[in-house]
N, C-alpha and C. Protein backbone atom coordinates (compact mmCIF):
# COMPACT_ATOMS: atom_id res chain seq x y z
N UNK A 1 14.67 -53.95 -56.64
CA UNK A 1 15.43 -54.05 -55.41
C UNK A 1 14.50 -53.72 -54.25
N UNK A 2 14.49 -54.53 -53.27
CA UNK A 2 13.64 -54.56 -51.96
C UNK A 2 14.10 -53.20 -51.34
N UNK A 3 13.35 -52.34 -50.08
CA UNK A 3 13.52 -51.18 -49.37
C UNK A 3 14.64 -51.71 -48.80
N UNK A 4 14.71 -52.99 -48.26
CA UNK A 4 15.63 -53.04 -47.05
C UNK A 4 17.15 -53.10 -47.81
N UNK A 5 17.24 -53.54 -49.23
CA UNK A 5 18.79 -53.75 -49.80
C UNK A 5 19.02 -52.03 -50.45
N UNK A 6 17.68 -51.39 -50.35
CA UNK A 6 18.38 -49.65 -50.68
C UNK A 6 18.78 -48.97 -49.20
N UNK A 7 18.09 -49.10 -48.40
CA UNK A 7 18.38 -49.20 -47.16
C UNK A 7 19.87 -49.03 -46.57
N UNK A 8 19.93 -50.41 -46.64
CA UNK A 8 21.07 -51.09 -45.77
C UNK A 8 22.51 -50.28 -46.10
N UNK A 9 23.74 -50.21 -45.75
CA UNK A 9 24.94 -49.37 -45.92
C UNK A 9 25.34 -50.55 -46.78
N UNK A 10 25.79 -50.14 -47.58
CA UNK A 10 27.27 -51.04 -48.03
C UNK A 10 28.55 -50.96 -48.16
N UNK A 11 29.30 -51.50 -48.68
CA UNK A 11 31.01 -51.22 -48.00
C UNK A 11 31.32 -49.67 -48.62
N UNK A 12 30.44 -48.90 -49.63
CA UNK A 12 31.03 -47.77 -50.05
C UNK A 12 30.55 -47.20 -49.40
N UNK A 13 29.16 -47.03 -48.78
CA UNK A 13 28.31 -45.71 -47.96
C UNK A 13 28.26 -46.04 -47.08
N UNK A 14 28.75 -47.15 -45.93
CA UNK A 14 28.70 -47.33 -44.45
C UNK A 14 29.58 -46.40 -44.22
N UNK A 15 29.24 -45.56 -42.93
CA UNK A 15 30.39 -44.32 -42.14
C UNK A 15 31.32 -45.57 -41.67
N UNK A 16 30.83 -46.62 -40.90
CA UNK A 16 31.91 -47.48 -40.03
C UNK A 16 31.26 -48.23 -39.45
N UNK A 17 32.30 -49.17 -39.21
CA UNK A 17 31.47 -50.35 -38.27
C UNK A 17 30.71 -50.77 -37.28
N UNK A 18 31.00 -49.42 -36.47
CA UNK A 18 30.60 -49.42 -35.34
C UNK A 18 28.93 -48.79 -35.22
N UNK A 19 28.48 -48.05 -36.75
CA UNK A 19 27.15 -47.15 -36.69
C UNK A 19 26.72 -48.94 -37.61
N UNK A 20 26.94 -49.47 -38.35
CA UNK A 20 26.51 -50.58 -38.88
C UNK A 20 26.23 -51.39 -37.92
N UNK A 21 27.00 -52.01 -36.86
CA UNK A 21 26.88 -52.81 -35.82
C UNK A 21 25.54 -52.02 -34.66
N UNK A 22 25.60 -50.95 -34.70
CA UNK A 22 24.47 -50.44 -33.73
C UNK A 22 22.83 -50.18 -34.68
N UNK A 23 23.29 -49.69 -36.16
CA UNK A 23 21.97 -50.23 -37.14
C UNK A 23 21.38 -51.91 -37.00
N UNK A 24 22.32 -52.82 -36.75
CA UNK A 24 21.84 -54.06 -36.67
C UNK A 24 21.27 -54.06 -35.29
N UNK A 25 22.00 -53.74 -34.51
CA UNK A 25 21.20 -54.12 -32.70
C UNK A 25 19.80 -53.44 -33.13
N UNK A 26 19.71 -52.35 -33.33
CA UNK A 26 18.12 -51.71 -33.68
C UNK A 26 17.13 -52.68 -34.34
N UNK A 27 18.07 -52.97 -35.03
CA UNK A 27 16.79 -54.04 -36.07
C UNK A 27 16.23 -55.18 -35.13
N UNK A 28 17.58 -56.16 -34.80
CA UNK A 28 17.35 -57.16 -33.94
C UNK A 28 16.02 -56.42 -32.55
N UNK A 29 16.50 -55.20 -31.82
CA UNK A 29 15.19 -55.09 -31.22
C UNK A 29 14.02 -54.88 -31.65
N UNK A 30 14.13 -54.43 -32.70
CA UNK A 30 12.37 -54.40 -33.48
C UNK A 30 11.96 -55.65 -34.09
N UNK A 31 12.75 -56.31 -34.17
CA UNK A 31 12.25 -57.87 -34.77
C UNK A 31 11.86 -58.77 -32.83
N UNK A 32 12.28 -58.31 -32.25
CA UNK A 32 12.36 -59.17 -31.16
C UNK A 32 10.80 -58.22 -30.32
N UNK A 33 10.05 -57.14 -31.20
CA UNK A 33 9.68 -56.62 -30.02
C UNK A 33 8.33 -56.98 -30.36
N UNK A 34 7.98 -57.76 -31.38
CA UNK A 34 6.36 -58.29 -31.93
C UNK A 34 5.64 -58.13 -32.20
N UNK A 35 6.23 -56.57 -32.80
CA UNK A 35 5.17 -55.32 -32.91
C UNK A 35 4.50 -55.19 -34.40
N UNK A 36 5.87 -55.91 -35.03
CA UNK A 36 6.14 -55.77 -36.13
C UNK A 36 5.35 -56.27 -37.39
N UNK A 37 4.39 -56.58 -38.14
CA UNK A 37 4.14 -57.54 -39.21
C UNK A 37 5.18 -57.82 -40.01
N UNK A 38 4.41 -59.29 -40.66
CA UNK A 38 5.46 -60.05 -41.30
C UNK A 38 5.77 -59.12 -42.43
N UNK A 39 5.26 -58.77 -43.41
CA UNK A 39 6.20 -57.71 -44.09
C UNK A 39 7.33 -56.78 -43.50
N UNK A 40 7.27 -56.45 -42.71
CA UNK A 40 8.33 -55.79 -42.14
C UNK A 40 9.11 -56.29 -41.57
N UNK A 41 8.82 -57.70 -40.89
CA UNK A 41 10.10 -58.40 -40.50
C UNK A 41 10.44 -58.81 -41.61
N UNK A 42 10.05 -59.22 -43.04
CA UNK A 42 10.94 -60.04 -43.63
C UNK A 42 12.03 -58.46 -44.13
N UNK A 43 11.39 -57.36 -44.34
CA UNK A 43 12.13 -56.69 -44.61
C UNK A 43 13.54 -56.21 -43.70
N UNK A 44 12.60 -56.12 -42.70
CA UNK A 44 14.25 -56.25 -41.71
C UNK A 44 14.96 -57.44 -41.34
N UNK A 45 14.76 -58.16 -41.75
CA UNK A 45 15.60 -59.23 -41.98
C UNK A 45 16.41 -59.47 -42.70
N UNK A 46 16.17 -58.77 -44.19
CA UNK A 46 16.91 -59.20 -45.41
C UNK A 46 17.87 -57.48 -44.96
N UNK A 47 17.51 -56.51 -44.24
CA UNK A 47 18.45 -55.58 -43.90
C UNK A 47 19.77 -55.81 -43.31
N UNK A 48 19.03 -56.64 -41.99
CA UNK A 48 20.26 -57.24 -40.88
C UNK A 48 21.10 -58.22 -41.75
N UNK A 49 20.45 -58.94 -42.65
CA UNK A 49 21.56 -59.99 -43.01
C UNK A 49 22.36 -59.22 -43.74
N UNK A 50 22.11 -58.08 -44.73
CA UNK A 50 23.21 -57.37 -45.32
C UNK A 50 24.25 -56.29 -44.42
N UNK A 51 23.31 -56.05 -43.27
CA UNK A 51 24.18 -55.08 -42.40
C UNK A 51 25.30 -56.42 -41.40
N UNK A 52 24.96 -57.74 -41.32
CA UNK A 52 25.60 -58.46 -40.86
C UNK A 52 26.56 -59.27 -41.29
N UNK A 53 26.85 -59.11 -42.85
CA UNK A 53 27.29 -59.52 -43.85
C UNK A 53 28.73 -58.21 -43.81
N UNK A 54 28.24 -56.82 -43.86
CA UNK A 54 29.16 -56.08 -43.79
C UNK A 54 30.45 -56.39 -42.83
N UNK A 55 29.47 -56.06 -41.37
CA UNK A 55 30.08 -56.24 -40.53
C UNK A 55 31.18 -57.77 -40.13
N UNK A 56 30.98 -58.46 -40.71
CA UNK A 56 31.87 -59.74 -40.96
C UNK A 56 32.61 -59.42 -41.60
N UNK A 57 32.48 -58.73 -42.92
CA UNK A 57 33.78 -58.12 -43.66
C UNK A 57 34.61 -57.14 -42.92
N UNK A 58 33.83 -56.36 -42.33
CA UNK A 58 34.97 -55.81 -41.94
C UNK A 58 35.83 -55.94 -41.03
N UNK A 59 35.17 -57.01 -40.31
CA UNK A 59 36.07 -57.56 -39.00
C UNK A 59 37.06 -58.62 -39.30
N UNK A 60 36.86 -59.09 -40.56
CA UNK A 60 37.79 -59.98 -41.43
C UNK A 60 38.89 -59.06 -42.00
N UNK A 61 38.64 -58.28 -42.86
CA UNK A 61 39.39 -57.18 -43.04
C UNK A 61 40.59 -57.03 -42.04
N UNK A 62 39.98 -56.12 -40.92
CA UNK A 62 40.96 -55.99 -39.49
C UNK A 62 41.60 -57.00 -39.10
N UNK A 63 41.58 -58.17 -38.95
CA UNK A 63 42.04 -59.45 -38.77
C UNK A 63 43.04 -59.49 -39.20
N UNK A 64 42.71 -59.57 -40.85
CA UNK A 64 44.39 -59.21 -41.74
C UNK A 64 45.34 -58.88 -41.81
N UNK A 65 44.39 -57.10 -41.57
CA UNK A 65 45.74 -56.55 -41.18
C UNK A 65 46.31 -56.53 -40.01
N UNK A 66 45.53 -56.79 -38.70
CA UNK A 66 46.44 -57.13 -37.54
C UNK A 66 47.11 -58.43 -37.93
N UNK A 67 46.99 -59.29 -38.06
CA UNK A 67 48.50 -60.35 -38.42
C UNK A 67 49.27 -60.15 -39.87
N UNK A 68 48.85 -59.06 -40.75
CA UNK A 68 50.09 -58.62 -41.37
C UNK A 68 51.20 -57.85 -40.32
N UNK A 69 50.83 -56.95 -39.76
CA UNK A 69 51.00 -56.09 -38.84
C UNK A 69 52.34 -57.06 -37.94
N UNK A 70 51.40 -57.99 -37.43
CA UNK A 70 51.95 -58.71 -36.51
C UNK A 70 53.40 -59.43 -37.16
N UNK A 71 53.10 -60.00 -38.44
CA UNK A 71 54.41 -60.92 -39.04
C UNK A 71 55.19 -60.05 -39.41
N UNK A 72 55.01 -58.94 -39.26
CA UNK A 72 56.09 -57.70 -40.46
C UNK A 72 57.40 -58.22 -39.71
N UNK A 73 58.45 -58.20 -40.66
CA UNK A 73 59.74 -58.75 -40.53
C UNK A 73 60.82 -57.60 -39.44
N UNK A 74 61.57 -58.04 -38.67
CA UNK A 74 62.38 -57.37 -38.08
C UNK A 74 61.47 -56.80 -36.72
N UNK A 75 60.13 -57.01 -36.65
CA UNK A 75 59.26 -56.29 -35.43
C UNK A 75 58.62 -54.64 -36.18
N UNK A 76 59.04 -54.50 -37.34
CA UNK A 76 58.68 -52.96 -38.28
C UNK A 76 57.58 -53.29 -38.47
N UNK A 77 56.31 -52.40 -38.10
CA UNK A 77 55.24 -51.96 -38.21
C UNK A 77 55.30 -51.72 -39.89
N UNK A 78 54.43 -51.99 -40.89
CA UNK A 78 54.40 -51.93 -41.79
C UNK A 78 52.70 -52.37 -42.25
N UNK A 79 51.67 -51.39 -42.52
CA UNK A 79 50.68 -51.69 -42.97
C UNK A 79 50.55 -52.02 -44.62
N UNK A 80 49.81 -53.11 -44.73
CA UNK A 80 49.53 -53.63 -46.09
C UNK A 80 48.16 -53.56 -46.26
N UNK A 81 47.89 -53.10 -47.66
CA UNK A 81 46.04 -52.80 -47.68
C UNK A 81 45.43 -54.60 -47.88
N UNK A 82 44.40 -54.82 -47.33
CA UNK A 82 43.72 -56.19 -47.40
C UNK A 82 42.86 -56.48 -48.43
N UNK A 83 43.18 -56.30 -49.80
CA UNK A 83 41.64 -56.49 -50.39
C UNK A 83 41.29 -57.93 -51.42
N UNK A 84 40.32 -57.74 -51.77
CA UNK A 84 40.16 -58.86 -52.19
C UNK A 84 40.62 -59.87 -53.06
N UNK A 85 41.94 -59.43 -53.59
CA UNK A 85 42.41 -60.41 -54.12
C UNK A 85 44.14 -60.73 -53.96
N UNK A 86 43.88 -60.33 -51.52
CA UNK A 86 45.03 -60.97 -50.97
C UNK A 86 45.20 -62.44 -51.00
N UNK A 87 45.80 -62.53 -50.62
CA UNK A 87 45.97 -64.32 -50.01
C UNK A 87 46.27 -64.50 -48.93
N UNK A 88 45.04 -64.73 -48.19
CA UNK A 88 45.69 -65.30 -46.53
C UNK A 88 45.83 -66.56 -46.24
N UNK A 89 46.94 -66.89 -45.96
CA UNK A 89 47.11 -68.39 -45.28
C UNK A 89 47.26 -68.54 -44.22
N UNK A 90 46.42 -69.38 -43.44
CA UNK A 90 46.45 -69.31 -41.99
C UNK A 90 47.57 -70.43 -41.45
């Protein structure tokens, strides 16, 4: 396993989305700052794509449950857990 996939958070050891989403801006500036050799960009690369991979899940996730949220019958707030083997139909 590469540094950057021991590295990276995944859906069990990320704190939250929001420290994942600011781990990726970091990367993106060190890849953007040219400082870097190619070993290390490819390594932060294969980081961001897993820290960017998260972060799509989890904003998919939230999605869910805001329009479960939203259809709940009668206007009743009623949270349903989202996981992977819901069915969303759009």
């Amino acid at each position: 396993m590469s540094k950057a996939a021991e590295s990276a958070p995944t859906a069990e050891n990320a704190a939250s989305f929001e420290e994942a989403l600011k781990k990726l801006e970091s990367i993106v500036e060190a890849m953007e700052s040219d400082e870097l050799p190619l070993d290390q960009l490819i390594q932060r690369f294969e980081e961001g794509a897993t820290l960017a991979k998260l972060c799509q899940d989890r904003l998919s996730e939230a999605e869910v449950k805001v329009r479960r949220l939203e259809e709940s019958l009668e206007g009743v707030l009623s949270s349903q857990p989202a996981g992977p083997d819901s069915s969303d139909e759009a």
